[in-house]
Protein backbone atom coordinates (compact mmCIF):
# COMPACT_ATOMS: atom_id res chain seq x y z
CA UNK A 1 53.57 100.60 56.00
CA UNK A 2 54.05 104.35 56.66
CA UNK A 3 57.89 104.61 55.20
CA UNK A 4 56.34 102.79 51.96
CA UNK A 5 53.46 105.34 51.35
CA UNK A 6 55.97 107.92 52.15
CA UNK A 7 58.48 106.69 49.24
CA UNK A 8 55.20 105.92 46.92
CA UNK A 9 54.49 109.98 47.06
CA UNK A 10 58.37 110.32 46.66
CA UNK A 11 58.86 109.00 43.36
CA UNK A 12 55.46 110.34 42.15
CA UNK A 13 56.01 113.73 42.84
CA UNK A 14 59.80 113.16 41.12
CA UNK A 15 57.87 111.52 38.20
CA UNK A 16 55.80 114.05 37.80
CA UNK A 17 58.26 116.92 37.67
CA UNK A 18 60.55 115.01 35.20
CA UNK A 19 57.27 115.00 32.86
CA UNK A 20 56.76 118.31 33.13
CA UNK A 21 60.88 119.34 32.63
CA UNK A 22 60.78 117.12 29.50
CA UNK A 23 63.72 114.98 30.58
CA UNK A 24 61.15 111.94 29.82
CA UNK A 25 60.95 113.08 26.07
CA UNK A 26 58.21 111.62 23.66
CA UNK A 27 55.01 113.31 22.09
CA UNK A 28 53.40 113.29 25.69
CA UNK A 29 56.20 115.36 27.46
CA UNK A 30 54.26 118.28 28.40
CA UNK A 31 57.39 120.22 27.65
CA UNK A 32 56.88 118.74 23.86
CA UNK A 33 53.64 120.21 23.68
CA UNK A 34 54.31 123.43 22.88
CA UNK A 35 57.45 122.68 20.94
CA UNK A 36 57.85 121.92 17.10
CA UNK A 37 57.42 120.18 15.48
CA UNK A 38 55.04 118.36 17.74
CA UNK A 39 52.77 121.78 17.69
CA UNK A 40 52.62 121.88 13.66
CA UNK A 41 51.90 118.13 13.56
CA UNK A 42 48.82 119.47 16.15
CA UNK A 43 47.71 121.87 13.63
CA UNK A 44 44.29 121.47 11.43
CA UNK A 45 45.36 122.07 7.79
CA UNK A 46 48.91 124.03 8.46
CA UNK A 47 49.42 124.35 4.14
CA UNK A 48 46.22 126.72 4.31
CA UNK A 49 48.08 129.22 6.32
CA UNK A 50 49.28 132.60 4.42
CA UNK A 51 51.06 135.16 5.79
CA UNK A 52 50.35 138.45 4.75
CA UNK A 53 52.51 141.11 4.06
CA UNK A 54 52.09 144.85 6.23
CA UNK A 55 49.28 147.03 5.08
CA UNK A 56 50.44 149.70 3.27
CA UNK A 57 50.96 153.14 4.93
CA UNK A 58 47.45 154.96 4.32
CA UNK A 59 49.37 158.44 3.61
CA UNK A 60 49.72 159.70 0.43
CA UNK A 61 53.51 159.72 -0.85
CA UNK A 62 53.12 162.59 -2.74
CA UNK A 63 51.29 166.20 -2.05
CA UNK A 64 48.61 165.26 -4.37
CA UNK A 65 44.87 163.75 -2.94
CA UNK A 66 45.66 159.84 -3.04
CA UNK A 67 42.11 159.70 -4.36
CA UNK A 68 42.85 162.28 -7.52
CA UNK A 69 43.89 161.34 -10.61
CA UNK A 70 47.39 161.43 -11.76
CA UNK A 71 47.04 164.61 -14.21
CA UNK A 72 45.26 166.65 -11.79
CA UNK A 73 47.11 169.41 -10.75
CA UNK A 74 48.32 170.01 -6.97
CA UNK A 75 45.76 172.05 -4.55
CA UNK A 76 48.65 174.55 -3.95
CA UNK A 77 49.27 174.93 -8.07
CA UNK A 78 45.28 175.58 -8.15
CA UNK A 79 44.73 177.77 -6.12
CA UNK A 80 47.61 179.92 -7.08
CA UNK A 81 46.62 180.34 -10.43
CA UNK A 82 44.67 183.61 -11.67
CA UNK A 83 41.75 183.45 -13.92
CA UNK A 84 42.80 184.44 -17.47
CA UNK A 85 42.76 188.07 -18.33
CA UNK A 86 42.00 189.19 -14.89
CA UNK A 87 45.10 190.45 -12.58
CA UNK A 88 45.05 188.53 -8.99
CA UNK A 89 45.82 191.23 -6.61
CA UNK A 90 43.45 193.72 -7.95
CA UNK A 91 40.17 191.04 -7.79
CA UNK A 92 38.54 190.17 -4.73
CA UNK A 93 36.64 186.65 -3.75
CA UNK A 94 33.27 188.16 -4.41
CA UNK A 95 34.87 189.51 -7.97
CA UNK A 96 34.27 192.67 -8.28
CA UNK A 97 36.64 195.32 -8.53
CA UNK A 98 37.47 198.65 -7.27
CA UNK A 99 40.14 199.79 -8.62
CA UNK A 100 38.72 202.98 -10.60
CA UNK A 101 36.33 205.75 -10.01
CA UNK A 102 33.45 202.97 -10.51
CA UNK A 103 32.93 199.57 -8.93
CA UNK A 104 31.52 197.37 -12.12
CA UNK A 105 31.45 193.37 -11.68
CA UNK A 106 34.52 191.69 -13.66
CA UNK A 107 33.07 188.12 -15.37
CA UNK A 108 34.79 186.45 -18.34
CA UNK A 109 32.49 188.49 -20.31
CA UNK A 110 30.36 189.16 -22.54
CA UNK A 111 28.15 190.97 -19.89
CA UNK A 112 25.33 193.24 -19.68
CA UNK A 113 26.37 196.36 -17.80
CA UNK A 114 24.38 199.56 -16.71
CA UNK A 115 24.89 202.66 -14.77
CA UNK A 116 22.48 205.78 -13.67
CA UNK A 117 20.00 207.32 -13.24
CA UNK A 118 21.49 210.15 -15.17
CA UNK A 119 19.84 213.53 -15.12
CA UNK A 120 19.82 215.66 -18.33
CA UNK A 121 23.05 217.65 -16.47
CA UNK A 122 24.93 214.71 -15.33
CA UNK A 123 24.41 213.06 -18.94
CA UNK A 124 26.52 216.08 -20.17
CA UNK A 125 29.57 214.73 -18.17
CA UNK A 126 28.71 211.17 -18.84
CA UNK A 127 28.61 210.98 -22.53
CA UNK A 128 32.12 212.48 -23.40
CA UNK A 129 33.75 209.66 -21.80
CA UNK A 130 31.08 206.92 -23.39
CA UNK A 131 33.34 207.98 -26.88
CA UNK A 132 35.86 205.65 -25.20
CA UNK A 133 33.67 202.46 -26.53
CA UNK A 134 32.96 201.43 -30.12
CA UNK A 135 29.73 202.92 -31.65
CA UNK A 136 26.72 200.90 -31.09
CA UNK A 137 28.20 198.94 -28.30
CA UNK A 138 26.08 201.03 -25.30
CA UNK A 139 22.74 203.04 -25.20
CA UNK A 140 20.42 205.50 -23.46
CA UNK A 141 17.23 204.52 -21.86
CA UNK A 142 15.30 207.44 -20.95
CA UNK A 143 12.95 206.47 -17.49
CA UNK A 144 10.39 209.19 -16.48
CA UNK A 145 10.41 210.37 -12.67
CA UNK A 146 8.02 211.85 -10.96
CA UNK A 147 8.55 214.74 -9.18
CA UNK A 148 8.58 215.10 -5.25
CA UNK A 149 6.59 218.56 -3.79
CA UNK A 150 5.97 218.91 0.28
CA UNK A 151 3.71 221.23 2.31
CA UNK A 152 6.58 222.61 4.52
CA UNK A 153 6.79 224.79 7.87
CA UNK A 154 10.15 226.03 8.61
CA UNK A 155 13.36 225.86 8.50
CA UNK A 156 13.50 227.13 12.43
CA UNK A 157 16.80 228.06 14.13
CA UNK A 158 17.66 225.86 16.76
CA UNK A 159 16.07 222.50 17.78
CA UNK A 160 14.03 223.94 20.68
CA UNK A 161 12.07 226.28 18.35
CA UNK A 162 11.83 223.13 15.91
CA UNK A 163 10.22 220.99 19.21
CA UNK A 164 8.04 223.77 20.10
CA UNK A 165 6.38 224.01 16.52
CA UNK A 166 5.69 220.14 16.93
CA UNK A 167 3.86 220.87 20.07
CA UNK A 168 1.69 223.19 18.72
CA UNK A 169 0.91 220.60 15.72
CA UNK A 170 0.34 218.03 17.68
CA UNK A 171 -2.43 220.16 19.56
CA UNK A 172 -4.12 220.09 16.03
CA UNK A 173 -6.41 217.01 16.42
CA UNK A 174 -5.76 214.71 13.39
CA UNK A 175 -2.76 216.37 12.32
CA UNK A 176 -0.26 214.25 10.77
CA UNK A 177 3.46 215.32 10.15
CA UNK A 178 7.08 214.46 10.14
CA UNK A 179 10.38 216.01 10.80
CA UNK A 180 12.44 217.03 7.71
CA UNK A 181 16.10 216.16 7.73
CA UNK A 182 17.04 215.79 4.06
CA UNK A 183 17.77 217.67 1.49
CA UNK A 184 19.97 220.04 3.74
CA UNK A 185 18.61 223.65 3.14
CA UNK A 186 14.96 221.80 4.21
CA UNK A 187 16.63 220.18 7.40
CA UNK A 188 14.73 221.85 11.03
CA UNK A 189 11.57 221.88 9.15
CA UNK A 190 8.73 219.57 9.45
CA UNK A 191 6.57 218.27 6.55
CA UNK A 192 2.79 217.75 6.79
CA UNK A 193 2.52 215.91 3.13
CA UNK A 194 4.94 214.59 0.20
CA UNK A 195 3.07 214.77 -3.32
CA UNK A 196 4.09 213.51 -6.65
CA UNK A 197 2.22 216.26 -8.35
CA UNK A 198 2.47 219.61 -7.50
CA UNK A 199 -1.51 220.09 -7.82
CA UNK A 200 -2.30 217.83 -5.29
CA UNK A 201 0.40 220.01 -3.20
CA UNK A 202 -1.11 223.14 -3.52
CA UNK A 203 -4.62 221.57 -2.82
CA UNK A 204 -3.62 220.29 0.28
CA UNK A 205 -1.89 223.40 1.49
CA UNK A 206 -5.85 225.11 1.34
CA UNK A 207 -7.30 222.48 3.30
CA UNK A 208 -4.69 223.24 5.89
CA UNK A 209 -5.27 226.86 5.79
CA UNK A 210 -8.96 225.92 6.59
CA UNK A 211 -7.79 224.60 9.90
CA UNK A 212 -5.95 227.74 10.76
CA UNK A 213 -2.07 226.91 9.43
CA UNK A 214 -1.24 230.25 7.91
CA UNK A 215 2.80 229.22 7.82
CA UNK A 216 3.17 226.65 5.94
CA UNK A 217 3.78 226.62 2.37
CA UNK A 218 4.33 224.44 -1.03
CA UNK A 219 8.20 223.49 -1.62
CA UNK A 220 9.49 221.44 -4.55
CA UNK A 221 12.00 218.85 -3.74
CA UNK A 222 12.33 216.84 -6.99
CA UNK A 223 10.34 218.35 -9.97
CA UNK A 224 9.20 216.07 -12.75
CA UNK A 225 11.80 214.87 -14.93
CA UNK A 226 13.44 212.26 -17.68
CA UNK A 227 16.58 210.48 -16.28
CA UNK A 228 18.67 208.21 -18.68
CA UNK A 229 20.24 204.92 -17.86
CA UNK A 230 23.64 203.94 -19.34
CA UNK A 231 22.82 200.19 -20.96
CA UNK A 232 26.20 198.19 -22.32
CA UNK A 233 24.26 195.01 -23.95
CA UNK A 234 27.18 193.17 -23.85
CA UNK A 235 30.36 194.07 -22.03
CA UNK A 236 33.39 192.14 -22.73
CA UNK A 237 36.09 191.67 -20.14
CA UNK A 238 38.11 194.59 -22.01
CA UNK A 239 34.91 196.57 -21.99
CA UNK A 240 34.34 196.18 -18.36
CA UNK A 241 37.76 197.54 -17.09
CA UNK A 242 37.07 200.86 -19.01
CA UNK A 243 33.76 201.22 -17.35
CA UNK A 244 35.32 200.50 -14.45
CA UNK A 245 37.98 203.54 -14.95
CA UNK A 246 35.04 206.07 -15.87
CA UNK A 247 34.50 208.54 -13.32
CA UNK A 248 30.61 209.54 -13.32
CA UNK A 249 28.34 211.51 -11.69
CA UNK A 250 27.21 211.07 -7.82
CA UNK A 251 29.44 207.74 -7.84
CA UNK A 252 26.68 205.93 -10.04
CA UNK A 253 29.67 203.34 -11.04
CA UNK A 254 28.42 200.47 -13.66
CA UNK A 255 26.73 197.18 -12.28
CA UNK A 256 24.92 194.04 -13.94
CA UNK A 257 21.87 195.47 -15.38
CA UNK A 258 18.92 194.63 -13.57
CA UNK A 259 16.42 193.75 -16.10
């Protein structure tokens, strides 16, 4: 009874391994089962199946933006290019140029353009080299400014006779004042008012004396006078690089007029 179990399991277990080897053949061969055409014949719908070709490469072929179209020009080609009438290596990013004696703003033009204050002596050298435009193309604009007057002690030598007169004003109870360091010739002196009228100067130097300041006196720093502003209406691009060559006064150079 033993020996015949024992040859039962024999020829199961060799069954069983030719099934799996596919040496029994047939659609149930497990070695069939992944084979074709058996696996096709397995499939659901096989004619819906489409094969698709590689995605094209997402790079553009070209140095151009894939996304651009075809007639616009190359990034490299744009940004190479000057803007008409204006030369590259002289013009910065902001666009302004300073090249000559003034710095004046370089636009496609027509522009308004203006330079100054001028004072009646610094017109004089100004209005020679205004012949260089057409007549009618620029004008004056006289502007009134008032004048500038200080009650002034000083100037003093050194800076320690300049701190000691500070002490003693400060002693003064109510006193104000302020340490002059501009214009030059009134620098190491010490101001106890500005005035835009020399009247009101003078008046304040008595009060002062009142209070026992016998030292001080009236200086004028700016009198009362008519400056003139150079107005170009409108400034073409030639226009602008001769305003730009001018060489005026105190380095007022020409800029968009402000109002």
């Amino acid at each position: 009874m033993l020996r015949a179990l024992v040859v039962v399991l024999i020829l199961a277990n060799m069954g069983f391994f030719a099934w799996r080897e596919g040496w029994l053949g047939g659609p149930l061969s497990h070695a069939h089962a992944g084979r074709e055409p058996e696996r096709l014949k397995a499939q659901v719908h096989p004619e819906r199946l489409v094969v698709e070709p590689p995605a094209a490469a997402s790079g553009p072929a070209t140095g151009k933006d894939a996304g651009a179209p075809d007639d616009a020009p190359a990034a490299s080609e744009a940004g190479s290019a000057p803007a008409s009438g204006t030369d590259a290596s002289a013009r910065p990013a902001n666009g302004v140029t300073t090249g000559g004696a003034s710095a004046v703003a370089v636009a496609a033009g027509p522009v308004c353009m203006e330079a100054g204050p001028f004072t009646p002596a610094e017109q004089r050298q100004v209005t020679p080299q205004l012949a260089q435009l057409a007549s009618g193309s620029w004008a004056l604009q006289n502007v009134a400014v008032q004048g500038l007057w200080l009650v002034y002690m000083g100037p003093y030598g050194d800076a320690e006779a300049l701190s000691r007169k500070q002490d003693e004003l400060r002693r003064i109870r109510g006193l104000n004042f302020e340490e002059v360091r501009s214009p030059a010739n009134l620098a190491m002196g010490v101001s106890l008012g500005r005035y835009n009228q020399e009247a009101q100067a003078h008046n304040a130097l008595e009060t002062l004396r009142q209070r026992g300041i016998r030292t001080a006196r009236v200086v004028t720093v700016r009198p009362a006078q008519d400056v003139a502003v150079v107005r170009v209406p409108q400034a073409s691009l030639a226009i602008q690089r001769v305003l730009a060559g001018m060489t005026l006064p105190a380095g007022k150079g020409f800029g968009a007029c402000k109002g």
